[in-house]
PDB file of N, CA and C in Angstrom:
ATOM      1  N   UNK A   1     -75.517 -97.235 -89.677  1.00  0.00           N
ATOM      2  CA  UNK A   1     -74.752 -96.314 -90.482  1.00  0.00           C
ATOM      3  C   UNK A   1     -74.721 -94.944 -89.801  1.00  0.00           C
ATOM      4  N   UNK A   2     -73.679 -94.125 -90.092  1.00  0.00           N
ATOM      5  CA  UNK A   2     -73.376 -93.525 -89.291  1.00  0.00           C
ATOM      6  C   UNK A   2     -74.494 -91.610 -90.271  1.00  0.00           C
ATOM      7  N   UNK A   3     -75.042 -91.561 -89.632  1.00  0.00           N
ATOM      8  CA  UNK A   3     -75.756 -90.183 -90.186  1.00  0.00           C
ATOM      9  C   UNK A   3     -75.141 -89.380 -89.336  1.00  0.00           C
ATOM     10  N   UNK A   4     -74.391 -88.480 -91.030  1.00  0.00           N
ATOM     11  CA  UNK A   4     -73.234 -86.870 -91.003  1.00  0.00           C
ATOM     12  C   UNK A   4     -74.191 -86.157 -90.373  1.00  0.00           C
ATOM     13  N   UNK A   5     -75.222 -85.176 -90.884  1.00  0.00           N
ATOM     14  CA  UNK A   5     -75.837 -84.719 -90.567  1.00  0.00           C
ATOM     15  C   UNK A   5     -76.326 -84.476 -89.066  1.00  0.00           C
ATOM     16  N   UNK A   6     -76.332 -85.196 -89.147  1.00  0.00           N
ATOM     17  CA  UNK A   6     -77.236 -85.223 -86.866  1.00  0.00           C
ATOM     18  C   UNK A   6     -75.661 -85.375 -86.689  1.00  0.00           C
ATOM     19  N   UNK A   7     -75.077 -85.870 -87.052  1.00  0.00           N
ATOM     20  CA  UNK A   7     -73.559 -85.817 -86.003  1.00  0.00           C
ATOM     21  C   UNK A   7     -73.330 -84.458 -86.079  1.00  0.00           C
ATOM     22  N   UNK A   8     -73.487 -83.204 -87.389  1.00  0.00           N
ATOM     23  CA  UNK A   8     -72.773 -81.983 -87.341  1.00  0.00           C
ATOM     24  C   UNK A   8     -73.383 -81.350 -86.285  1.00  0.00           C
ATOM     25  N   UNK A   9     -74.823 -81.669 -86.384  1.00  0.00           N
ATOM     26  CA  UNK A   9     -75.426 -80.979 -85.354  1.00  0.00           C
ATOM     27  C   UNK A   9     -75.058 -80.823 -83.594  1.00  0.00           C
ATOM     28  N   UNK A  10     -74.482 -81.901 -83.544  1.00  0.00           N
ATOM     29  CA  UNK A  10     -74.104 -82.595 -82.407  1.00  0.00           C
ATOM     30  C   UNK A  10     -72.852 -81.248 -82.059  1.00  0.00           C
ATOM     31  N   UNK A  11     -72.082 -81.592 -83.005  1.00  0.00           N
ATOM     32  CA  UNK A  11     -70.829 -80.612 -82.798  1.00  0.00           C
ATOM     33  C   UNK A  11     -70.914 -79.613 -81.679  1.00  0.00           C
ATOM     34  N   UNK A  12     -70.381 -79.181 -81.130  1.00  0.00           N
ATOM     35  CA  UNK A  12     -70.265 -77.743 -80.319  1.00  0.00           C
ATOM     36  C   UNK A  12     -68.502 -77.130 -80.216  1.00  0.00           C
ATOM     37  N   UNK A  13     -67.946 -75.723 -80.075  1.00  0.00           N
ATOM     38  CA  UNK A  13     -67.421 -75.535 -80.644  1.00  0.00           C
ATOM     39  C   UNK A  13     -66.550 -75.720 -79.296  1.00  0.00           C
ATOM     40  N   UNK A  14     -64.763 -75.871 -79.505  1.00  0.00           N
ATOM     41  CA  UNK A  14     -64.045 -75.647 -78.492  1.00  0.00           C
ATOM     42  C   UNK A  14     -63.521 -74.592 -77.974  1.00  0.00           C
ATOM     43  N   UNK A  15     -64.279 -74.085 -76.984  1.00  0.00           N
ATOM     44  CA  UNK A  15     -64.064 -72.043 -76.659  1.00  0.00           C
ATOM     45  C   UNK A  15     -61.894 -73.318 -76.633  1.00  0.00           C
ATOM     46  N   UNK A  16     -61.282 -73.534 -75.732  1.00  0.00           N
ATOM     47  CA  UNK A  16     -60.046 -73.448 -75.602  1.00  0.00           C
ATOM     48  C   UNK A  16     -59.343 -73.671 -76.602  1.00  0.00           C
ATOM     49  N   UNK A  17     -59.633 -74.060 -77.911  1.00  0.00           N
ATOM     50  CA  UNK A  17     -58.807 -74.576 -78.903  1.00  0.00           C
ATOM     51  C   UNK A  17     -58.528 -72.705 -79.255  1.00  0.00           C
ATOM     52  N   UNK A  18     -59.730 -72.257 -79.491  1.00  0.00           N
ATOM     53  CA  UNK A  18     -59.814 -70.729 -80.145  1.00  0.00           C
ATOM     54  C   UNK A  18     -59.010 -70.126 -79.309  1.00  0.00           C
ATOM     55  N   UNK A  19     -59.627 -69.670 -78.242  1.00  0.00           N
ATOM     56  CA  UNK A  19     -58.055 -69.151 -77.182  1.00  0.00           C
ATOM     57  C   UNK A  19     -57.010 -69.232 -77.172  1.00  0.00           C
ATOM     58  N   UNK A  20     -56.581 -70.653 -77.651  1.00  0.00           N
ATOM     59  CA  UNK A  20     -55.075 -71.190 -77.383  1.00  0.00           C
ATOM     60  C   UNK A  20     -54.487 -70.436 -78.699  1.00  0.00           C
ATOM     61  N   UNK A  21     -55.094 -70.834 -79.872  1.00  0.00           N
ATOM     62  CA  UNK A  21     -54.860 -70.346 -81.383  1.00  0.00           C
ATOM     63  C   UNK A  21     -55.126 -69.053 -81.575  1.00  0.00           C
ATOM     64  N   UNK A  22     -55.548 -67.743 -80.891  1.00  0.00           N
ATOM     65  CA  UNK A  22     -55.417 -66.718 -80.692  1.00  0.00           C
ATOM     66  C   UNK A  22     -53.748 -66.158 -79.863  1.00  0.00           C
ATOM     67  N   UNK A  23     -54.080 -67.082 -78.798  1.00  0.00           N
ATOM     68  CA  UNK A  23     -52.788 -66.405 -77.625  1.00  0.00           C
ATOM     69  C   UNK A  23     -51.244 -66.800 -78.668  1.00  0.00           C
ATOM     70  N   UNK A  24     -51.583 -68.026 -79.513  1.00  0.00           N
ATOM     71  CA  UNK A  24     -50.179 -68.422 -80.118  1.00  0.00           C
ATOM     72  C   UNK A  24     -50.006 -67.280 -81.522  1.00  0.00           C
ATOM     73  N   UNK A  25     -50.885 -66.972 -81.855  1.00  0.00           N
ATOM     74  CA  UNK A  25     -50.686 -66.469 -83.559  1.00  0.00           C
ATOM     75  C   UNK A  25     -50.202 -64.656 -82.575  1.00  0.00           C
ATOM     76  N   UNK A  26     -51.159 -64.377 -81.256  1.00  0.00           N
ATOM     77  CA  UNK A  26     -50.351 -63.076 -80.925  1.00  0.00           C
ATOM     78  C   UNK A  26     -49.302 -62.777 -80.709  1.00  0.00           C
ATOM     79  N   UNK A  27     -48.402 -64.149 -80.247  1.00  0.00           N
ATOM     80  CA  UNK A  27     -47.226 -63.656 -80.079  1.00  0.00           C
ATOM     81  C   UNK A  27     -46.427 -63.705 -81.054  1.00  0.00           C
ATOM     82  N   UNK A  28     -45.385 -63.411 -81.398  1.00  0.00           N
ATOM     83  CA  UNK A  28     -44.118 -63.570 -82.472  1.00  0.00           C
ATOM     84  C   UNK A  28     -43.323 -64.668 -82.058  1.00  0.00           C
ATOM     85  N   UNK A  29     -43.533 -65.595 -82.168  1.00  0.00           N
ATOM     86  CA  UNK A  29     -42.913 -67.064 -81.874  1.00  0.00           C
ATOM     87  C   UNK A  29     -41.731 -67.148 -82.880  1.00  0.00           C
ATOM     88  N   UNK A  30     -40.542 -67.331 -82.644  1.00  0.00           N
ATOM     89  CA  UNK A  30     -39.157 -67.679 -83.823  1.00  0.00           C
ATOM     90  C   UNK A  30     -39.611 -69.335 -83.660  1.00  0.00           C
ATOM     91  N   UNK A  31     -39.289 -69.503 -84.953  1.00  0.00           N
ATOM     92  CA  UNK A  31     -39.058 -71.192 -85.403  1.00  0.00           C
ATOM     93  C   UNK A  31     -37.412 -71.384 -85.273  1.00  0.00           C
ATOM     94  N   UNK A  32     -37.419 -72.897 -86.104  1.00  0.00           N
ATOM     95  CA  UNK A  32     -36.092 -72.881 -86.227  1.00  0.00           C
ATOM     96  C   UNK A  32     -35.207 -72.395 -86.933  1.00  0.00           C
ATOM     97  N   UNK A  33     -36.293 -71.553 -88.377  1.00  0.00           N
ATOM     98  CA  UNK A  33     -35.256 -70.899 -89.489  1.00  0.00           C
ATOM     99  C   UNK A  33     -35.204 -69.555 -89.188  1.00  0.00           C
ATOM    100  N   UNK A  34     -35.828 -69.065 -88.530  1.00  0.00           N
ATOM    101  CA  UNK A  34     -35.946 -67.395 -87.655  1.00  0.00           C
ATOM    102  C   UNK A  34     -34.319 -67.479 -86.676  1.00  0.00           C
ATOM    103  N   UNK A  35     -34.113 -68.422 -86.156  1.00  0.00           N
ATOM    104  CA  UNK A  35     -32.706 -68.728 -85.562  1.00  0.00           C
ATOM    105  C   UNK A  35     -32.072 -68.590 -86.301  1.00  0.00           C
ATOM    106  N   UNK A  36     -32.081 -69.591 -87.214  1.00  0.00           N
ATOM    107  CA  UNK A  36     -30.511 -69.721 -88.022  1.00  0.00           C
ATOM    108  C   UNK A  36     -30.333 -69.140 -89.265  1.00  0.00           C
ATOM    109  N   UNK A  37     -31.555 -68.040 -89.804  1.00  0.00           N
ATOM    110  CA  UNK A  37     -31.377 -66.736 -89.887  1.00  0.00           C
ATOM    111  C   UNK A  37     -30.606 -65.919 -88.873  1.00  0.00           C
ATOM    112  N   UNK A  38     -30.933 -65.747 -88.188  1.00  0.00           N
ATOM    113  CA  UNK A  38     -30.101 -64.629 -86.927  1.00  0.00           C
ATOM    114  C   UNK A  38     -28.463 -65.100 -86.732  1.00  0.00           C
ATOM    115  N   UNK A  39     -29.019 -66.567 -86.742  1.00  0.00           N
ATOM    116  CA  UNK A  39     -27.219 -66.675 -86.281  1.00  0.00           C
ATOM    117  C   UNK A  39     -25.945 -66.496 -87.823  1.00  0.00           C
ATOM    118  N   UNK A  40     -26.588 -66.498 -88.748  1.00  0.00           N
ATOM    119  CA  UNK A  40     -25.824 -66.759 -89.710  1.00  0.00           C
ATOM    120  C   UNK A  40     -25.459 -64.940 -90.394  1.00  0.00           C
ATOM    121  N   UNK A  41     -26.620 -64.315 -89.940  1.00  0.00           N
ATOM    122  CA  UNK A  41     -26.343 -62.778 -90.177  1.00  0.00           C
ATOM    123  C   UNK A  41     -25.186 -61.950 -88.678  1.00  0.00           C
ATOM    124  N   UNK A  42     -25.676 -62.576 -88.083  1.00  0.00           N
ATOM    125  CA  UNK A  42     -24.433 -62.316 -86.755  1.00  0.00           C
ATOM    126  C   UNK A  42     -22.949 -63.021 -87.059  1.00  0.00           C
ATOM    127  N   UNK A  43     -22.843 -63.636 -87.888  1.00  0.00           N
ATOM    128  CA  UNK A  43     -21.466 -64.399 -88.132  1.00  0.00           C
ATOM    129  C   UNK A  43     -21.153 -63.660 -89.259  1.00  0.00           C
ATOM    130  N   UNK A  44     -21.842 -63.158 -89.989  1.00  0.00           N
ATOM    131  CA  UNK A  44     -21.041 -62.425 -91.611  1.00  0.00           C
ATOM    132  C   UNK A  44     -21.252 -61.167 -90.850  1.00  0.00           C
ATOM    133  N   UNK A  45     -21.392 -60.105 -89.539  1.00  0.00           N
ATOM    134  CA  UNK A  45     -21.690 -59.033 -89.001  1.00  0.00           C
ATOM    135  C   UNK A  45     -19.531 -59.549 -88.384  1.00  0.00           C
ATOM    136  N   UNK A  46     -19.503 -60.529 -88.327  1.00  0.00           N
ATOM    137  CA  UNK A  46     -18.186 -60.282 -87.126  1.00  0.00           C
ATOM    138  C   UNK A  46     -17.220 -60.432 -88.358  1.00  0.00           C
TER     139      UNK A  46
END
């Protein structure tokens, strides 16, 4: 059987996951509704 406990212990943390999920949340990334926001306010602008 699998003992939680000694497995948490086991754990260690991923320095690159944290990095990666830092460098992404710093930038201002557009999705797809950040687009078609923009494009649909540029079409009622013309």
């Amino acid at each position: 059987m699998i003992n939680f406990d000694e497995e948490i212990r086991k754990l260690k943390p991923v320095y690159e996951v944290d990095e990666a999920e830092d460098a992404i949340y710093a930038n201002d990334l557009k999705d797809v509704t950040d687009i078609l926001v923009e494009m649909v306010k540029e079409i009622k602008e013309k």
